[in-house]
Protein backbone atom coordinates (compact mmCIF):
# COMPACT_ATOMS: atom_id res chain seq x y z
CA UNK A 1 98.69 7.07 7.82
CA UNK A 2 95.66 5.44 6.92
CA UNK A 3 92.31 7.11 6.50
CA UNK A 4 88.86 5.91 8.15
CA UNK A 5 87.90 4.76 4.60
CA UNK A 6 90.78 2.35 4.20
CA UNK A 7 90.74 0.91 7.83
CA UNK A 8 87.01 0.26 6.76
CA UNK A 9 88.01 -1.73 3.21
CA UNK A 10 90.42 -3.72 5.57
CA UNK A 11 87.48 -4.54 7.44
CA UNK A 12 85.27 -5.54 4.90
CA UNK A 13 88.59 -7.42 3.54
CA UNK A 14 89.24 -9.56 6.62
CA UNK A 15 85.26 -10.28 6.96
CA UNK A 16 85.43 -11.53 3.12
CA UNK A 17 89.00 -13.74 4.27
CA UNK A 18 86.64 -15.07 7.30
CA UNK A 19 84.12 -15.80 5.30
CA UNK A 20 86.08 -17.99 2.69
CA UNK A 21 88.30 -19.77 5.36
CA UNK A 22 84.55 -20.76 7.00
CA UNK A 23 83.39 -21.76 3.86
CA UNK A 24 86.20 -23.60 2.92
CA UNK A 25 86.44 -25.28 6.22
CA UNK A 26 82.85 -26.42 5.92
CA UNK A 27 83.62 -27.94 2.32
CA UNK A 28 86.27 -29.68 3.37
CA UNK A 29 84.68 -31.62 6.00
CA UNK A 30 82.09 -32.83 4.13
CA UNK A 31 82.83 -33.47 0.64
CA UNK A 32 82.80 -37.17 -0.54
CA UNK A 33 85.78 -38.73 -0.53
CA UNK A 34 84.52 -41.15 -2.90
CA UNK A 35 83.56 -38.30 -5.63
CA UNK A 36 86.92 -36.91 -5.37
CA UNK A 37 88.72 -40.27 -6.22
CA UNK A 38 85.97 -40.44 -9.35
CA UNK A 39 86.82 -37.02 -10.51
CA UNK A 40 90.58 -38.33 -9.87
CA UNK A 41 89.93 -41.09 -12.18
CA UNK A 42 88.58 -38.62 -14.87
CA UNK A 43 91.68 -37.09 -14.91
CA UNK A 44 90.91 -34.00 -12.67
CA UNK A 45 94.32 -32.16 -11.43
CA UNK A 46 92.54 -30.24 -8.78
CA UNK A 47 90.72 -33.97 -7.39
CA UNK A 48 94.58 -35.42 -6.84
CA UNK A 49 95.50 -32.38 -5.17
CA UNK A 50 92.32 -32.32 -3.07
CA UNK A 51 92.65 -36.41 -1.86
CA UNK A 52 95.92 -34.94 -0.80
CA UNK A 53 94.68 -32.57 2.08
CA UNK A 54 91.76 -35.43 2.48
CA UNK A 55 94.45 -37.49 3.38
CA UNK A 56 95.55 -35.35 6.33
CA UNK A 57 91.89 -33.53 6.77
CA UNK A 58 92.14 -32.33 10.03
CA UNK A 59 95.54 -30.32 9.78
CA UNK A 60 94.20 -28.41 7.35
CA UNK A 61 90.51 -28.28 8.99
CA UNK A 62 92.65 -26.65 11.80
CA UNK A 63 94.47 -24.14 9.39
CA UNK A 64 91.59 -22.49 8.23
CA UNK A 65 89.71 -22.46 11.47
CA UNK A 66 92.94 -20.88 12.70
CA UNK A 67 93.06 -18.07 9.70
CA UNK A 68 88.55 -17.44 10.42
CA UNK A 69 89.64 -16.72 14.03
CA UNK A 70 92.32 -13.94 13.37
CA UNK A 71 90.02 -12.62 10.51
CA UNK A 72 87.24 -12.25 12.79
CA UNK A 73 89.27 -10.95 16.39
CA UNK A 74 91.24 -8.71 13.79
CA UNK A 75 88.20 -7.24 11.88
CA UNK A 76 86.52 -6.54 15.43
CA UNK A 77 89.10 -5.28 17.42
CA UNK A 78 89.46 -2.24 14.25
CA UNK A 79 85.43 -1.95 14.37
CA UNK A 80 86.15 -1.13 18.15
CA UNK A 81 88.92 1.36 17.23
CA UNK A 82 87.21 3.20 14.68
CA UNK A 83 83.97 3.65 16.76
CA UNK A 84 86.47 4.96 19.74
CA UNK A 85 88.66 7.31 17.63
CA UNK A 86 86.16 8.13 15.21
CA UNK A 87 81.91 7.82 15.67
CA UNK A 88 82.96 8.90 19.47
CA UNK A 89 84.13 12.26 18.94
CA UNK A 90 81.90 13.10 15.79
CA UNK A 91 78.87 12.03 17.41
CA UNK A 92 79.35 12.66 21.21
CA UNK A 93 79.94 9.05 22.52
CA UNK A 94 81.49 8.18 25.32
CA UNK A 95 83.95 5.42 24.94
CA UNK A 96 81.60 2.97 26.50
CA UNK A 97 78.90 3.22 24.34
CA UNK A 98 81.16 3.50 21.30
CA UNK A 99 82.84 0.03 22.24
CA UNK A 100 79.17 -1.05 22.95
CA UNK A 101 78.09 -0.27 19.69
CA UNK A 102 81.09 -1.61 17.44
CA UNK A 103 80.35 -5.18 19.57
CA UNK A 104 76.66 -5.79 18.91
CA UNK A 105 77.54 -4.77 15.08
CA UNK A 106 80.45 -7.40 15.01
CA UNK A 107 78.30 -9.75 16.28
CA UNK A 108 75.41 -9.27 14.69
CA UNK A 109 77.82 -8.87 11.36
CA UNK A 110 79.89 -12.44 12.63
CA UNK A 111 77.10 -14.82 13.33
CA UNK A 112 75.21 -13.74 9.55
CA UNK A 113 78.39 -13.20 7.76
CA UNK A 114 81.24 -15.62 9.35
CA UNK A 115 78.46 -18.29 10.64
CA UNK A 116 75.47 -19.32 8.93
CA UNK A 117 75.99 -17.07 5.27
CA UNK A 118 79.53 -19.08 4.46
CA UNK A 119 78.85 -22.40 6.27
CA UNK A 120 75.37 -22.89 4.41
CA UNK A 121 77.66 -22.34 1.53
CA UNK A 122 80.28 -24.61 2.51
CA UNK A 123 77.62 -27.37 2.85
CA UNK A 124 75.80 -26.16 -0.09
CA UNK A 125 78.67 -26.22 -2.52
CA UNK A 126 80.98 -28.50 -0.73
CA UNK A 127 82.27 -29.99 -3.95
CA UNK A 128 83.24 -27.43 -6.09
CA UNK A 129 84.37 -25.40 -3.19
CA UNK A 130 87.07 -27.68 -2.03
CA UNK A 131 88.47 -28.31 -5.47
CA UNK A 132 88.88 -24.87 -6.15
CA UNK A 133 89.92 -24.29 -2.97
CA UNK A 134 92.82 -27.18 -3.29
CA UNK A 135 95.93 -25.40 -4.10
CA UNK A 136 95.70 -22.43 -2.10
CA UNK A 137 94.75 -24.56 0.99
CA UNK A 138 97.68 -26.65 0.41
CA UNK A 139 99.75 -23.75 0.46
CA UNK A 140 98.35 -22.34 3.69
CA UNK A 141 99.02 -25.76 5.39
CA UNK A 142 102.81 -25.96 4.41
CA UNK A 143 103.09 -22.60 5.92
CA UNK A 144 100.64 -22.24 8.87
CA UNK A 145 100.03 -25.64 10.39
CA UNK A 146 103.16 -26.31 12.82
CA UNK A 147 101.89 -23.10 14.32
CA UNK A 148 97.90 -24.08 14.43
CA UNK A 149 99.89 -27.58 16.06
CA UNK A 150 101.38 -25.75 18.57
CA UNK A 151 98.37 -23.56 19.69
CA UNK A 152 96.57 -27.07 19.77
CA UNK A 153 99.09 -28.50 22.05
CA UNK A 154 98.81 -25.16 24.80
CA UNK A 155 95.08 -25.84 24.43
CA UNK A 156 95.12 -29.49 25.25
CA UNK A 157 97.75 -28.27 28.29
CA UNK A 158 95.32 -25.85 29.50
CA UNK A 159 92.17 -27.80 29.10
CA UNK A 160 91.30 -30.49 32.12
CA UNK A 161 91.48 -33.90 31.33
CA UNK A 162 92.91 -35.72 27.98
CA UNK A 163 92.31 -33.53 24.51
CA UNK A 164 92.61 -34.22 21.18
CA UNK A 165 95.94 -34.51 19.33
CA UNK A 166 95.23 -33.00 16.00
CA UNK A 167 92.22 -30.49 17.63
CA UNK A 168 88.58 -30.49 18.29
CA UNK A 169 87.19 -28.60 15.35
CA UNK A 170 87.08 -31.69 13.20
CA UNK A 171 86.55 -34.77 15.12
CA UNK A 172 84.47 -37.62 16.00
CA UNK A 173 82.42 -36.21 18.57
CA UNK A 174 81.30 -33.30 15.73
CA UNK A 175 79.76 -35.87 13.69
CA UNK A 176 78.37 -37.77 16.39
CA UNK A 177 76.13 -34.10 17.26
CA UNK A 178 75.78 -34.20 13.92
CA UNK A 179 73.91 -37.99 13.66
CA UNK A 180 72.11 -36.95 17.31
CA UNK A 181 70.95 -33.28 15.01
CA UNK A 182 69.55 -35.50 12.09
CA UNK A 183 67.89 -37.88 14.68
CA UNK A 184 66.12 -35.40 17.03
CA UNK A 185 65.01 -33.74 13.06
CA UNK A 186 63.38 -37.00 12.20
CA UNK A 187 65.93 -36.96 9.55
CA UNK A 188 67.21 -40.34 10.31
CA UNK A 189 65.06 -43.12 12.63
CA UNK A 190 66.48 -43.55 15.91
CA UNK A 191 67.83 -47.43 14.92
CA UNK A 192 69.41 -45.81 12.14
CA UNK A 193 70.70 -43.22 14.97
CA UNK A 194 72.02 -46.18 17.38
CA UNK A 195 73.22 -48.10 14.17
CA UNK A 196 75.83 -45.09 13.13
CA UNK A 197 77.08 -44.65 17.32
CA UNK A 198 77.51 -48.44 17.05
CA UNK A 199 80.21 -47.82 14.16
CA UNK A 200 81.75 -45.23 16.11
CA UNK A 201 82.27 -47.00 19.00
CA UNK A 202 83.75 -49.96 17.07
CA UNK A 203 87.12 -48.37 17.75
CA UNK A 204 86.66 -48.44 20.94
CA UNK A 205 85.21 -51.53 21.27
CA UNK A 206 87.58 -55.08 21.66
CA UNK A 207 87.77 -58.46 20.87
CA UNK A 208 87.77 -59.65 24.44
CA UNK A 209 84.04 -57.65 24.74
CA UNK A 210 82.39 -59.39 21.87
CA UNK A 211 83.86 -62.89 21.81
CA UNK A 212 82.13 -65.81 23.00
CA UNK A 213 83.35 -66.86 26.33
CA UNK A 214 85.48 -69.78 26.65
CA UNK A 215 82.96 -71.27 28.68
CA UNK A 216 80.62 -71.53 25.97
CA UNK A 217 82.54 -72.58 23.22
CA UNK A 218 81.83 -75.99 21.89
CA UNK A 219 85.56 -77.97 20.77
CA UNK A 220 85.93 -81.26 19.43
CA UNK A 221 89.19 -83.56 20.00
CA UNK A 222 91.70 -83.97 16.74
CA UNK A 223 91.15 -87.64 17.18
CA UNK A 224 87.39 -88.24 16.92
CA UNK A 225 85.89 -89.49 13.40
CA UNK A 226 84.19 -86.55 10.35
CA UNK A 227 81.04 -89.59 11.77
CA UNK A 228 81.22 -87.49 15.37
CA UNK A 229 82.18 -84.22 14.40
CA UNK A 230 79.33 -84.21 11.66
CA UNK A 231 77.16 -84.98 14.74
CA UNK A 232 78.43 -82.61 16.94
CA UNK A 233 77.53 -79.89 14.08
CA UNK A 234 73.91 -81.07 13.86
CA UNK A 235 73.23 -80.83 17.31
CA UNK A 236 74.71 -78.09 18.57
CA UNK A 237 73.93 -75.77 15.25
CA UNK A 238 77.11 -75.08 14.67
CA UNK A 239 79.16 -75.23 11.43
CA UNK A 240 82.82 -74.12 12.54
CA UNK A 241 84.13 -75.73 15.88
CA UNK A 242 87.56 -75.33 17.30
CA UNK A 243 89.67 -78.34 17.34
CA UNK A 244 91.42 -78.66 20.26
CA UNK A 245 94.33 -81.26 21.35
CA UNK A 246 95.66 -81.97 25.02
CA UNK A 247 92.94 -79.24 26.45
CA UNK A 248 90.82 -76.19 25.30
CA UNK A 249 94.13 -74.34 25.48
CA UNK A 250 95.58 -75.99 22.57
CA UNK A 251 93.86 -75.10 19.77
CA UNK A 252 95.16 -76.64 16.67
CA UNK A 253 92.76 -75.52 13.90
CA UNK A 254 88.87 -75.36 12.83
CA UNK A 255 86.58 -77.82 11.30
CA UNK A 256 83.80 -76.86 8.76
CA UNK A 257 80.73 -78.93 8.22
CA UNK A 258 80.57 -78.16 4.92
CA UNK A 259 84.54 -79.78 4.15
CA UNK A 260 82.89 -82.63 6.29
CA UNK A 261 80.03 -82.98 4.28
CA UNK A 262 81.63 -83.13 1.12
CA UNK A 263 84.58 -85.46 2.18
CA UNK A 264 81.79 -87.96 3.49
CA UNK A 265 79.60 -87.64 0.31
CA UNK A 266 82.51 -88.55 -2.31
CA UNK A 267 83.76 -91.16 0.31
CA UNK A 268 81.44 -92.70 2.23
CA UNK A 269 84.00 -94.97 4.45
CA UNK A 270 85.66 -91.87 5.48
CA UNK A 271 82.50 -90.94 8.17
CA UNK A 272 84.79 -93.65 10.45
CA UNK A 273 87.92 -93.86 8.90
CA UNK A 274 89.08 -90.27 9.01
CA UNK A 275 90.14 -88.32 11.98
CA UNK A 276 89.05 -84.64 12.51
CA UNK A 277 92.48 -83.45 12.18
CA UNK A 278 92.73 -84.58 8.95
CA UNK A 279 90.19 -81.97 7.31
CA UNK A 280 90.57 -79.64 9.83
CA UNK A 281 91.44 -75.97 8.34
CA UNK A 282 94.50 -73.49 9.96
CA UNK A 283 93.05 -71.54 13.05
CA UNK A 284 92.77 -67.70 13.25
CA UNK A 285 94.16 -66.06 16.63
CA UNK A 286 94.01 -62.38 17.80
CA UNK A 287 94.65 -60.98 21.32
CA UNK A 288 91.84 -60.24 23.21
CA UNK A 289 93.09 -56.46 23.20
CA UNK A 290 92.43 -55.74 19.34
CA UNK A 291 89.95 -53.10 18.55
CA UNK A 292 86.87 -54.57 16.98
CA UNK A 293 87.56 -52.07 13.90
CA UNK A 294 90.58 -53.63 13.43
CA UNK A 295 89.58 -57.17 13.59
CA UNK A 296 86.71 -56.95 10.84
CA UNK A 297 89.08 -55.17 8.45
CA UNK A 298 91.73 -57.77 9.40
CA UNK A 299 89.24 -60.84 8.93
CA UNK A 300 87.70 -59.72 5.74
CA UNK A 301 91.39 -59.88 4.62
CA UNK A 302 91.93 -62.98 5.70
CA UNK A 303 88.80 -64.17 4.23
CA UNK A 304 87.95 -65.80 7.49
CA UNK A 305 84.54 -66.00 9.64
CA UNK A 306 85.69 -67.44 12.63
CA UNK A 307 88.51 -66.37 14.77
CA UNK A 308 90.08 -67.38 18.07
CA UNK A 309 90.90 -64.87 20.83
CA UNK A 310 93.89 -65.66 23.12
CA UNK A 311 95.22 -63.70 26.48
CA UNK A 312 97.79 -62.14 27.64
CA UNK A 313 99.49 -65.67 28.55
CA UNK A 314 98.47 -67.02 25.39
CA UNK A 315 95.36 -69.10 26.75
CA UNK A 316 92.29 -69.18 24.97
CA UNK A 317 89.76 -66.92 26.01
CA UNK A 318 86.79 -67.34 23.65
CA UNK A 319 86.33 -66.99 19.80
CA UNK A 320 84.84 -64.22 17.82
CA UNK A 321 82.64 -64.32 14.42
CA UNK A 322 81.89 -61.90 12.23
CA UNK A 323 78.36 -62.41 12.47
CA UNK A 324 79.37 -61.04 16.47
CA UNK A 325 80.77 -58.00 15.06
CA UNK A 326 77.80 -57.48 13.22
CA UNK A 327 75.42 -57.34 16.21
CA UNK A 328 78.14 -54.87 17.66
CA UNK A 329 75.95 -52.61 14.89
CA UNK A 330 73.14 -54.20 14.56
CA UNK A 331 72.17 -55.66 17.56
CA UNK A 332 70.94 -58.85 18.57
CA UNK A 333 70.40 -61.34 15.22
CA UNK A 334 67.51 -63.20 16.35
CA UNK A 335 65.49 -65.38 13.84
CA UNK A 336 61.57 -65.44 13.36
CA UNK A 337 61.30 -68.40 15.86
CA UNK A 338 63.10 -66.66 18.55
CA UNK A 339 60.58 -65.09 21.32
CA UNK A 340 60.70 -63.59 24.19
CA UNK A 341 60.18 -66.23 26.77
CA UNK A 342 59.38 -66.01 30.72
CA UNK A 343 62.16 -67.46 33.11
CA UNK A 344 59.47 -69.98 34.68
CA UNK A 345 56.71 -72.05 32.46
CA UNK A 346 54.74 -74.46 34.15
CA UNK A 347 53.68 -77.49 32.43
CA UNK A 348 50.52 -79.66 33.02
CA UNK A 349 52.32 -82.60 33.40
CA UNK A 350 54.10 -81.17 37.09
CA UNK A 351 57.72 -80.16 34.37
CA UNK A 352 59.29 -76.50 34.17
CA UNK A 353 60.16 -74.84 31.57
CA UNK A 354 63.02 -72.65 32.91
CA UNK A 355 65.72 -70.44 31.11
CA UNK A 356 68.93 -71.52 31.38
CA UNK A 357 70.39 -68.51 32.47
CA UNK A 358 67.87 -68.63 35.92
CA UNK A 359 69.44 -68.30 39.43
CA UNK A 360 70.33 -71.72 40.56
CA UNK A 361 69.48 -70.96 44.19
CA UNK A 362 66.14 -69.75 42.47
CA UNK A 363 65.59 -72.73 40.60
CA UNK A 364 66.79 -75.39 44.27
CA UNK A 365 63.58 -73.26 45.28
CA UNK A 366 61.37 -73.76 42.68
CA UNK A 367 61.46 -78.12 42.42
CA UNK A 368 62.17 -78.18 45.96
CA UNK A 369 65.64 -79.83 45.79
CA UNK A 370 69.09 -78.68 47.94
CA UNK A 371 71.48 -77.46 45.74
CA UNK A 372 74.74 -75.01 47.33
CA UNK A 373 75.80 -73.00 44.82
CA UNK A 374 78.60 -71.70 46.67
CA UNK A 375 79.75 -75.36 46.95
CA UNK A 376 79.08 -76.27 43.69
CA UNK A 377 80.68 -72.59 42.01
CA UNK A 378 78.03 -72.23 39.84
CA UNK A 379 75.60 -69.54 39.04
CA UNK A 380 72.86 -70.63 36.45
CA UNK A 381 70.68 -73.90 35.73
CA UNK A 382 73.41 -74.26 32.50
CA UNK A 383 76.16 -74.00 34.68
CA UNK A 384 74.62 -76.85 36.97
CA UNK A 385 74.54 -78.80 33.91
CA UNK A 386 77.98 -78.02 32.56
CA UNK A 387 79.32 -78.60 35.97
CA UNK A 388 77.89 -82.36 36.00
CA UNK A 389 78.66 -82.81 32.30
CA UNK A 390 82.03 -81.62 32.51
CA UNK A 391 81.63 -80.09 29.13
CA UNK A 392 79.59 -77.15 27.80
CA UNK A 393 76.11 -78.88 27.33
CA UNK A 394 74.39 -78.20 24.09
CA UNK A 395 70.90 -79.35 22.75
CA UNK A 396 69.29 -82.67 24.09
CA UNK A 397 71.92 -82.82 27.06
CA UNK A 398 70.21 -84.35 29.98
CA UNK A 399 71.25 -85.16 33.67
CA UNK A 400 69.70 -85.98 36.65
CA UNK A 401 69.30 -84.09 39.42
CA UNK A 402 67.64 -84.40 42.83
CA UNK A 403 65.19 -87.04 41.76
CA UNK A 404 64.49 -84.42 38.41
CA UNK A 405 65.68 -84.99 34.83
CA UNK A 406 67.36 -81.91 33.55
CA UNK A 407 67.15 -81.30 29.26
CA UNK A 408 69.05 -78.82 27.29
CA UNK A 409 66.00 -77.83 24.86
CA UNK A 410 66.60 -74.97 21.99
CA UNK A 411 68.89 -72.62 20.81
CA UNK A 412 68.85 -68.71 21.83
CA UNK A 413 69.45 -66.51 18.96
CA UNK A 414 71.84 -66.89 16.69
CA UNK A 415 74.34 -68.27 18.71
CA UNK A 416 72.57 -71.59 19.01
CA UNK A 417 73.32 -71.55 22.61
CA UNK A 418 71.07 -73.19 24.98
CA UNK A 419 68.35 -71.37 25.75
CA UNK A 420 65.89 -73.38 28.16
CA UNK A 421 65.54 -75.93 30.58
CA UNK A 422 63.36 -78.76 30.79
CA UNK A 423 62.89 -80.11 34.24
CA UNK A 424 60.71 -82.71 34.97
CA UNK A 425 60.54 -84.72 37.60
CA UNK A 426 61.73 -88.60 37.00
CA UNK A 427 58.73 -90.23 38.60
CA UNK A 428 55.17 -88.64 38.90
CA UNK A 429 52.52 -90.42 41.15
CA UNK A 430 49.36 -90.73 39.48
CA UNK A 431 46.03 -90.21 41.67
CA UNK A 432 44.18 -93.19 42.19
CA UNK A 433 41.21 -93.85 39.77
CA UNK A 434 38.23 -94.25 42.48
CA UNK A 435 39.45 -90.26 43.07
């Protein structure tokens, strides 16, 4: 039978076990992949071994977290029994008290010795503790991690709501705390903050949320001359447009301005003589259900810039850039021209200045004409316009409305899109002289 002494060095053996799974846990999740593949490339044994469990991080993550937890229930649940079958009758306890006692040690003893003494460590060290750490955690994932699985999967059953398939103890939402921890330290700047949560919720971002609607994509027939595409380019700001052939539906590839450029500078004749389809490059299609994550990866491969998102029934729904990715991140890419503007700007001359995005109804109000935007299924002042048009206007477009000339004026952003409205009424009675 064991003696008090040697249920104590047990103890102090499983607190020590705790301790290193904690630490090791903690190393694990935070050493640099990066370093390990340069110490790989130095010819390191224990750095191939490590990228190993990096490769499948969270099975082992869970492992050890597993192994802490039975090292710390098991080391308290003996403090308990010694301080029942032992300090008790010696001392005069009652049970309760004894049982009181041996939990605020264990806890006291847990939170300095299985908490913040190893994890500061783990953190501390994280490099050297892993790679020394690499074999023996290998070994305990061969061995223990069908059964940390299975524990995961009766947690997930037990828990409300959707859990996580390979656990919570090393996941997303631990570094996001992590990025909020460094924020609310002053650590990181809160656009820094947003900028990391943007990456995160790339995943869960897709294309279909970030393209550019079909209804304000610019296209450009296969039959019209590099003389009107080039045109098209300058005026709308753009220097990739979709090609399109019967309707918007059939896209059939992507011109550049720059291919146009150069094919008109080393022959000048071929501003008329060539057709658009005959410089136009091979379009790039995704379904509007591909995570954003995805995409970039996939168009960096590709080495493309501009891609076109279809449907479900294989209709085009808008296109996608990387530069709209990029404001997924970084937000809005505005230039230093680009101001905040109000929706209404009275000129002297009796004009508005409107956005193009105001209220239609709003705007009928405003010059005092009759406009039904129910009748006409339109929302905005640029959907007026595109209505009349019959095409999505772009800068300079003008119609006539109501006895008022209506002007597409600048670009918004980086887009290029139409951002104003310049309404001004076609004839303006001048006062009489005498007055």
């Amino acid at each position: 039978m064991i003696s008090s002494f040697g249920w104590i060095f047990v103890v102090v053996l499983l607190l020590l076990l705790g301790a290193y799974f904690v630490a090791a846990e903690t190393a694990l999740s935070r050493v640099s992949r990066s370093r390990v593949e340069e110490l790989r490339r130095e010819g390191s044994v224990r750095a191939v071994k490590l990228l190993k469990i990096l490769d499948d991080r969270p099975r082992y993550v869970n492992v050890l977290f597993f192994l802490s937890t039975v090292a710390a229930v098991s080391a308290t649940v003996l403090v308990a029994d010694l301080a029942v079958t032992v300090l008790a009758p010696a001392e005069g306890w009652s049970t309760a008290f004894a049982v009181l006692v041996a939990v605020i040690v264990m806890i006291i003893v847990s939170y300095v010795g299985l908490g913040v003494a190893p994890r500061t460590l783990g953190r501390q060290h994280a490099e050297r503790i892993a790679l020394a750490s690499a074999n023996f955690i290998r070994l305990l994932g061969i061995f223990l991690a069908p059964l940390a699985t299975l524990l995961i999967l009766i947690g997930n059953a037990l828990t409300p709501g959707k859990g996580f398939r390979q656990g919570p103890f090393d996941s997303e939402a631990d570094l996001r705390e992590l990025v909020d921890l460094a924020g609310a330290e002053a650590l990181i700047e809160d656009e820094e903050r947003q900028m990391i949560h943007s990456v995160f919720e790339l995943g869960d971002t897709f294309s279909r949320e970030v393209m550019v609607p079909r209804t304000d994509m610019i296209f450009i027939e296969r039959n019209k001359s590099l003389r009107q595409a080039v045109s098209l380019c300058l005026r709308s700001g753009y220097s990739r447009i979709p090609v399109i052939g019967d309707d918007a539906d059939n896209i059939v590839g992507v011109v550049y301005l720059k291919d146009m450029v150069r094919r008109t500078f080393e022959h000048h004749e071929a501003g008329q003589s060539e057709r658009v389809e005959s410089i136009m490059r091979e379009a790039y299609f995704v379904p509007d259900s591909k995570p954003v994550d995805v995409l970039l990866r996939d168009m960096q491969s590709a080495r493309v810039h501009i891609a076109i998102v279809v449907d479900e029934y294989g209709g085009t729904a808008g296109l996608v850039t990387i530069e709209d990715i990029l404001e997924e991140i970084v937000g809005e890419i505005t230039d230093e021209y680009d101001t905040a503007a109000p929706e209404v700007t009275p000129l002297p001359d009796g004009a508005f200045r409107v956005m193009a995005r105001m209220n239609i109804d709003d705007f009928a109000e405003l010059i005092d004409i009759e406009i039904d935007s129910e009748e006409e299924g339109v929302e905005t002042v640029l959907g007026l316009m595109a209505r009349r048009l019959g095409r999505v206007p772009i800068v300079d477009a003008e119609i006539v409305e109501g006895g008022w000339t209506l002007k597409a004026e600048q670009g918004s952003g980086r887009r290029n899109r139409v951002g104003t409205v310049l309404a001004r009424p076609e004839v303006i009675e001048l006062e009489d002289s005498d007055d």
